[in-house]
N, C-alpha and C. Protein backbone atom coordinates (compact mmCIF):
# COMPACT_ATOMS: atom_id res chain seq x y z
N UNK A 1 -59.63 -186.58 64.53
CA UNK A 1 -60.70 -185.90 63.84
C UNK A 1 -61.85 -186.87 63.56
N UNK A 2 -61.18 -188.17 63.35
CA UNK A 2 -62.56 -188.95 62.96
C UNK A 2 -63.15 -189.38 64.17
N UNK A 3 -62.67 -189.85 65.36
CA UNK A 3 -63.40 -189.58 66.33
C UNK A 3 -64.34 -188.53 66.73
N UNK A 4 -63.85 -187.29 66.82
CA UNK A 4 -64.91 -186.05 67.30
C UNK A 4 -66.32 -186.33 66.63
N UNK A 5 -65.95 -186.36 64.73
CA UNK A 5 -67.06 -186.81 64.13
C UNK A 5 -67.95 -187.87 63.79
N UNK A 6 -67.42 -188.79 64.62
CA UNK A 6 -68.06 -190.23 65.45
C UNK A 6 -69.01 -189.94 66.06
N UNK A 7 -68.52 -189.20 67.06
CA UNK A 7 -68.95 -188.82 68.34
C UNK A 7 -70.41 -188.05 67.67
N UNK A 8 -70.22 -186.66 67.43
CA UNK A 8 -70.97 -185.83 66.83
C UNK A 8 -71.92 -186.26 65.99
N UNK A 9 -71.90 -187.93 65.14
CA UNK A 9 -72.80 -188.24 64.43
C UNK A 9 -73.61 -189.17 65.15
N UNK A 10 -72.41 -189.64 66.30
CA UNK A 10 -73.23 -190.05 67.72
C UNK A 10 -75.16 -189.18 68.44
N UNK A 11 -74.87 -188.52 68.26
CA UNK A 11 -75.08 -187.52 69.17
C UNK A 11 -76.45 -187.24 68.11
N UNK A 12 -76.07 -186.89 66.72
CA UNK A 12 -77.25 -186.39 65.89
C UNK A 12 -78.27 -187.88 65.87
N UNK A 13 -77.56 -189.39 65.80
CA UNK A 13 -78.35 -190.28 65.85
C UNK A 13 -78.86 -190.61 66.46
N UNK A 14 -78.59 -189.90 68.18
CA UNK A 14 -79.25 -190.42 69.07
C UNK A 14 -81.09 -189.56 69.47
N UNK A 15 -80.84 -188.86 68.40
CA UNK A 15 -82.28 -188.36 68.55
C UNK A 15 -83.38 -189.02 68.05
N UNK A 16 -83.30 -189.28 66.77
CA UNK A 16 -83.45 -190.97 66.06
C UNK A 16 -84.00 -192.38 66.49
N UNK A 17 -82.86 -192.79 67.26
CA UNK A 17 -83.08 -193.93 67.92
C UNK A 17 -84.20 -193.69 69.25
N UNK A 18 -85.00 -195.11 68.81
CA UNK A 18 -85.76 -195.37 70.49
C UNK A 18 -85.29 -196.17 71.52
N UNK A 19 -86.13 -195.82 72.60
CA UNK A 19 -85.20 -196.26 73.71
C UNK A 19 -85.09 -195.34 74.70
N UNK A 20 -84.23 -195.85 75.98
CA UNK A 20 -83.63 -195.17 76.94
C UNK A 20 -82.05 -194.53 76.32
N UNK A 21 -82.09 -193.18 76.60
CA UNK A 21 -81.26 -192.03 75.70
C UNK A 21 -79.80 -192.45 76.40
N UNK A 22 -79.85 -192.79 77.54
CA UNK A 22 -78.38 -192.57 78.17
C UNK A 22 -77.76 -194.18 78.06
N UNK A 23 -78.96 -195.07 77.74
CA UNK A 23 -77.96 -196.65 77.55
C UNK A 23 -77.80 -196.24 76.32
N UNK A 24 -78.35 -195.78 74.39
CA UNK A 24 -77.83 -195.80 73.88
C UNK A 24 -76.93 -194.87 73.38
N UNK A 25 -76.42 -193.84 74.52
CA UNK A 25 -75.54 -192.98 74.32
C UNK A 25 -74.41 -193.28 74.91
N UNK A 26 -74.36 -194.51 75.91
CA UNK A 26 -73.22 -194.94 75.92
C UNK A 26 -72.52 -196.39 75.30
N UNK A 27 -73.33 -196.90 74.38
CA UNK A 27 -73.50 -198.19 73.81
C UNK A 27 -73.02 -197.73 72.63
N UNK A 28 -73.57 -196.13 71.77
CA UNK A 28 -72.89 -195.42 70.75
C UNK A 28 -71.04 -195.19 70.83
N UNK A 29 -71.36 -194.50 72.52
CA UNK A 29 -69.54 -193.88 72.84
C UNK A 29 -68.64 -195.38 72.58
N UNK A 30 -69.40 -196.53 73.10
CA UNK A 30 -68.63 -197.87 73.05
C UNK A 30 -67.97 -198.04 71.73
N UNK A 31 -69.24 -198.03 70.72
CA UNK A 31 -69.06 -198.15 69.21
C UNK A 31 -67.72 -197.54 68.49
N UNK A 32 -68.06 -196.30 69.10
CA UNK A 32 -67.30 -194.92 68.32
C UNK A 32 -65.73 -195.58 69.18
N UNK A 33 -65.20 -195.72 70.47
CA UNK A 33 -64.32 -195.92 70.97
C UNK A 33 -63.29 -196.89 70.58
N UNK A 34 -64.20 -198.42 70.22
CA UNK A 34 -63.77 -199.33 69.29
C UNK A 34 -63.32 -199.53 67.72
N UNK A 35 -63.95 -197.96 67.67
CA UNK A 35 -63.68 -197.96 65.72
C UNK A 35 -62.23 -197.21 65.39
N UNK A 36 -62.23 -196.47 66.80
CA UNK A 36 -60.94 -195.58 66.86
C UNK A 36 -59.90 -195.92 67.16
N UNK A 37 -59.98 -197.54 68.68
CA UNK A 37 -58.97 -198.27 68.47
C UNK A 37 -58.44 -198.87 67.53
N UNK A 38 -59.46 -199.46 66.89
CA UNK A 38 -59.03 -199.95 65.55
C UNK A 38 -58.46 -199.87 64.33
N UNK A 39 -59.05 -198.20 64.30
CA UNK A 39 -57.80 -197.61 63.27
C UNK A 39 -56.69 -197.23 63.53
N UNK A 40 -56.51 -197.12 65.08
CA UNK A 40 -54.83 -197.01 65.31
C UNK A 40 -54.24 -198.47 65.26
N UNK A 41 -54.86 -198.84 65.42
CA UNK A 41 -53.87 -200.61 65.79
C UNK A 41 -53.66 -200.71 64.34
N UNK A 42 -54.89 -200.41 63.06
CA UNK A 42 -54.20 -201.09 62.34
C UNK A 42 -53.34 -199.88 60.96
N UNK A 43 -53.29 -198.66 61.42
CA UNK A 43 -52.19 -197.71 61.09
C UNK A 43 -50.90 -198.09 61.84
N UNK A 44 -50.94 -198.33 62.97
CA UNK A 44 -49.45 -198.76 63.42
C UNK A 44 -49.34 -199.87 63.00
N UNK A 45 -49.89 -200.90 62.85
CA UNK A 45 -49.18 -202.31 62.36
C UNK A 45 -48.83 -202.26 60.29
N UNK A 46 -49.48 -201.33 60.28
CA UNK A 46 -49.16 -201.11 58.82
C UNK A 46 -47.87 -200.19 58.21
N UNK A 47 -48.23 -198.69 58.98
CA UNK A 47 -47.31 -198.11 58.76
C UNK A 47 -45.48 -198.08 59.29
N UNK A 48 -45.70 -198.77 60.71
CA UNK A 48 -44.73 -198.65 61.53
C UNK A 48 -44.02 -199.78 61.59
N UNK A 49 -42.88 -199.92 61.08
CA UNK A 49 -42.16 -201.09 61.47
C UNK A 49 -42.19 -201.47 62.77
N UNK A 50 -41.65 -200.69 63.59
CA UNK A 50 -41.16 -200.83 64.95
C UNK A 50 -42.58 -201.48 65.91
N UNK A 51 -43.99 -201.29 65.41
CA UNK A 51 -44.92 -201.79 66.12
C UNK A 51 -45.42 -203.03 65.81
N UNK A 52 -44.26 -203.95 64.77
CA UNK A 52 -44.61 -205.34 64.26
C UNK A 52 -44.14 -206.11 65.12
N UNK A 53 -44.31 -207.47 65.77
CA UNK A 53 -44.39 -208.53 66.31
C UNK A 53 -42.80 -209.33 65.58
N UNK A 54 -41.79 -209.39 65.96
CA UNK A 54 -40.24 -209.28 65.73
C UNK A 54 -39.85 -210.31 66.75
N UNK A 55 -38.54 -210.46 66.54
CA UNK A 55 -37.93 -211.04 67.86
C UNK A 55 -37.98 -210.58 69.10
N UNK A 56 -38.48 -210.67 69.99
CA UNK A 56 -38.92 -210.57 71.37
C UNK A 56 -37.27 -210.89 72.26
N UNK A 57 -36.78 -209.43 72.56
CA UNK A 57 -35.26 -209.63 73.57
C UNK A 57 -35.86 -208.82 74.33
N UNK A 58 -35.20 -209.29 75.35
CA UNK A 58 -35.44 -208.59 77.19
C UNK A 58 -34.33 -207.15 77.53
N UNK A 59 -34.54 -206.17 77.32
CA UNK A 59 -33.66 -204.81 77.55
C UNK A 59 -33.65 -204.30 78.48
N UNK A 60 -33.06 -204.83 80.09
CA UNK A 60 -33.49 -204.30 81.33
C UNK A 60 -33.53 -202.69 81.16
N UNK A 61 -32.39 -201.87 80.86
CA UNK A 61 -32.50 -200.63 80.77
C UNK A 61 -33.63 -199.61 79.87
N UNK A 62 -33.99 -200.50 79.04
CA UNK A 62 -35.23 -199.93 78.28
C UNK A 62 -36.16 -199.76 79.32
N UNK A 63 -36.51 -201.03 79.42
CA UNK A 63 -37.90 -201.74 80.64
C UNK A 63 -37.43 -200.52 81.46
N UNK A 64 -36.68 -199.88 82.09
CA UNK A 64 -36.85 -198.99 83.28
C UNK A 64 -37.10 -197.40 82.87
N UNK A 65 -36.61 -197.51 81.35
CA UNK A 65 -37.02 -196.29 81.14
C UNK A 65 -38.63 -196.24 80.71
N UNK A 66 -39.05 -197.03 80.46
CA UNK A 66 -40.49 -197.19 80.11
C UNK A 66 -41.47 -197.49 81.27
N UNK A 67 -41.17 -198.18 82.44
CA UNK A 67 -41.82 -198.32 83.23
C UNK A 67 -41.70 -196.69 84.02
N UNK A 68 -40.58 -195.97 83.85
CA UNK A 68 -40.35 -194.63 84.62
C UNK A 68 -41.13 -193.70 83.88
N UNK A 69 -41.29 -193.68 82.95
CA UNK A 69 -42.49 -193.18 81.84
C UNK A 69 -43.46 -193.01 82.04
N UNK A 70 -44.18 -194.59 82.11
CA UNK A 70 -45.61 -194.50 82.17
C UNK A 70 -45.76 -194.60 83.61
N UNK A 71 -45.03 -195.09 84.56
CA UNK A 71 -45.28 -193.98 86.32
C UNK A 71 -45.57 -192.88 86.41
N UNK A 72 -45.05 -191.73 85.72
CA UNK A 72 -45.18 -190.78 85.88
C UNK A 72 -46.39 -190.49 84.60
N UNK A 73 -46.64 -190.87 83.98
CA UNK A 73 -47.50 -190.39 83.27
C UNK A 73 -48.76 -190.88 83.33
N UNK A 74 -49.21 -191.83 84.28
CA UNK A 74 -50.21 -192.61 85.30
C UNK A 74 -50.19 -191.94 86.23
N UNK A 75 -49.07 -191.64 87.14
CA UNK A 75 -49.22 -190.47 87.89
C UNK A 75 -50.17 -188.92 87.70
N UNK A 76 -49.45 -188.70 86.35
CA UNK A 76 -50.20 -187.11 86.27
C UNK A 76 -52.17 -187.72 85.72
N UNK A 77 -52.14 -188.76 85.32
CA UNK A 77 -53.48 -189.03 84.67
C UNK A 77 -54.68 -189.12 86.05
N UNK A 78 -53.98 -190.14 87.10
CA UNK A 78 -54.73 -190.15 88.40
C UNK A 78 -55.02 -188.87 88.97
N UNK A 79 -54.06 -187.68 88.95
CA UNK A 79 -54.53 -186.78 89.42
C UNK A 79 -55.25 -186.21 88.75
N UNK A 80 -55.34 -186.03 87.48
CA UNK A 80 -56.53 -185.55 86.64
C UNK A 80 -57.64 -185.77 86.89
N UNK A 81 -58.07 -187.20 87.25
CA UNK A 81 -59.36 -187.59 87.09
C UNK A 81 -59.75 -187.71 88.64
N UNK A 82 -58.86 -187.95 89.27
CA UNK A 82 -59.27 -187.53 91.36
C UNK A 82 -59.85 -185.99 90.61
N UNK A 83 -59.14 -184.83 90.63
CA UNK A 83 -59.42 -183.30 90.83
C UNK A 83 -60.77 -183.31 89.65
N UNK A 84 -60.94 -184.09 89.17
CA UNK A 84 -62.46 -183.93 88.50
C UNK A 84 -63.20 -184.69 88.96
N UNK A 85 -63.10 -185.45 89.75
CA UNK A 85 -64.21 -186.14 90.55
C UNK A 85 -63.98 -185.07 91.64
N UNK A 86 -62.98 -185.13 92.04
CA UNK A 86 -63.33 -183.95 93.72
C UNK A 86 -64.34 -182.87 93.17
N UNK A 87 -64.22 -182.22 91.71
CA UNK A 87 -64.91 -180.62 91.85
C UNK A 87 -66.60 -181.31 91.66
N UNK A 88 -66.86 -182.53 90.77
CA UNK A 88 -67.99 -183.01 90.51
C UNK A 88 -69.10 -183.66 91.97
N UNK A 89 -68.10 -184.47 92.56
CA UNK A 89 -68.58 -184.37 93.99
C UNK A 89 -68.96 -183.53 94.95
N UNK A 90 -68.21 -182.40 94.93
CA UNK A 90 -67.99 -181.46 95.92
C UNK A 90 -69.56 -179.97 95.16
N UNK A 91 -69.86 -180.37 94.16
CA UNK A 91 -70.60 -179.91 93.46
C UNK A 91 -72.18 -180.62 93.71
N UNK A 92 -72.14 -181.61 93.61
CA UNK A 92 -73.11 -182.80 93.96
C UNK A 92 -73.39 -182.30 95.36
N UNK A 93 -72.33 -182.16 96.15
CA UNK A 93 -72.49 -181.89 98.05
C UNK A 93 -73.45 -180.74 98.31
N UNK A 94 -72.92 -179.47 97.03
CA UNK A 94 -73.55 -178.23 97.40
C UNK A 94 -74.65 -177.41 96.53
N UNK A 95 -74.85 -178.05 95.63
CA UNK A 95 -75.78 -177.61 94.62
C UNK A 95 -76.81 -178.79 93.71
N UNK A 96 -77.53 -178.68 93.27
CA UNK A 96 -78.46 -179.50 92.70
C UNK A 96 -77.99 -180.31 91.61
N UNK A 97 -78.68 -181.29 90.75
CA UNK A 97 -78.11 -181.70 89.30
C UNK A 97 -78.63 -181.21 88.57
N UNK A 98 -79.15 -179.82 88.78
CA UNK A 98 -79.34 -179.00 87.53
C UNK A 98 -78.05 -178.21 87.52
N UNK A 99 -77.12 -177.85 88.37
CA UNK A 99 -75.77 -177.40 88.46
C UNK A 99 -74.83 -178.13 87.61
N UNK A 100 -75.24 -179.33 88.34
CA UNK A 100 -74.21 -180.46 87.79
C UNK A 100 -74.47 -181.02 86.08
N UNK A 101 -75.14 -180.94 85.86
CA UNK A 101 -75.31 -181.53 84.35
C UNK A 101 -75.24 -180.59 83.44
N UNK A 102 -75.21 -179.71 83.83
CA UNK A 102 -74.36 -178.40 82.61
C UNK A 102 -73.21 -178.61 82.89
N UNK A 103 -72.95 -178.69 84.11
CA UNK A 103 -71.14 -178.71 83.63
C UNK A 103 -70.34 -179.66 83.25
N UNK A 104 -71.45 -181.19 83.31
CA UNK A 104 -70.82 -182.05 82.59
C UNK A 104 -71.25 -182.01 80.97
N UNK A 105 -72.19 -181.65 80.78
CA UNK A 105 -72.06 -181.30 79.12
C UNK A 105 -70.95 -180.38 79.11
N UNK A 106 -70.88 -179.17 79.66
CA UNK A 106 -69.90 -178.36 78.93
C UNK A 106 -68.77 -178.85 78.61
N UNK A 107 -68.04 -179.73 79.62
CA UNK A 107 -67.06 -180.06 79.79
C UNK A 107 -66.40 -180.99 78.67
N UNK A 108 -67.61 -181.68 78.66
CA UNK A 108 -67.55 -183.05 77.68
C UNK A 108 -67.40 -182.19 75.90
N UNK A 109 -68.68 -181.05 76.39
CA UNK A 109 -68.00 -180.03 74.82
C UNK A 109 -66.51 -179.52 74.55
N UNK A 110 -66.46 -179.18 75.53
CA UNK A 110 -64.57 -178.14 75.64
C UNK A 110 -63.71 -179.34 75.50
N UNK A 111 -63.94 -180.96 76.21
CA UNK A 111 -63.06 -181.71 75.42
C UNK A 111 -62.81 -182.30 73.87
N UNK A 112 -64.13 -182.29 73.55
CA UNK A 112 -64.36 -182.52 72.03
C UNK A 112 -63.84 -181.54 71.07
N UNK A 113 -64.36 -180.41 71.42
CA UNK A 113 -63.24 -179.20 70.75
C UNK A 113 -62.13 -178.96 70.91
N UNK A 114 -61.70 -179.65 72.37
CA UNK A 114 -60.54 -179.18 72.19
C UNK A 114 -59.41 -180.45 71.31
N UNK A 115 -59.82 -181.65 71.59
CA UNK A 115 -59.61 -182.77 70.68
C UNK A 115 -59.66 -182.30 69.12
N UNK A 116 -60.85 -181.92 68.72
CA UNK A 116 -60.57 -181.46 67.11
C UNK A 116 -59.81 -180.57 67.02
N UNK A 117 -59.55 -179.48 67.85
CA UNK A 117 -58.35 -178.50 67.63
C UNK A 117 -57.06 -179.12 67.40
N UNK A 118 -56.63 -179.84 68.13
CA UNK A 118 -55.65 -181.12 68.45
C UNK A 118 -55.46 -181.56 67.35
């Protein structure tokens, strides 16, 4: 949630600021991205035992269930972002960037909402 409204106060400040709109709209997303890592790193190192810095042992059978994990879940992420570059390209091939830049705002909206729904 505090991201979306990062983002969103992103967005109202960037009308504000001078300058070229798209370096500081992604110099903002940088900002906002780093503030959000940050509060997870330091909610898990606070709240979570298990994410504290401990004795360090080697668990071959763990290691394989975790590397089988995030394979497959790197797996499904690559195809996500191929099939949204294919429709964005393939869009680019056949229609103008007045096509194209609505549907990357929209898109970028339906993820933000759908993140605060989340």
């Amino acid at each position: 949630m505090v991201e979306s409204l990062l983002k969103l106060g992103a967005v109202f400040l960037l009308v504000h600021v001078p300058g070229d709109k798209i370096v500081v709209y992604g110099f903002l997303l940088l900002v906002v991205a780093s503030i959000d890592t940050l509060i997870y790193i330091l909610i898990c190192f606070r709240k979570y035992v298990a994410c504290r810095i401990q004795n360090i042992r080697w668990d071959p059978y763990l290691a394989k269930d975790v590397v089988g994990f995030t394979g497959w879940t790197l797996f499904g992420q690559l195809t996500t972002v191929a099939r949204s570059a294919a429709l964005i390209i393939l869009l680019n091939q056949y229609f103008t960037p007045v096509v194209v830049a609505p549907r990357a705002i929209a898109m970028n909206i339906a993820t933000q909402s759908n993140m605060l729904a989340t």
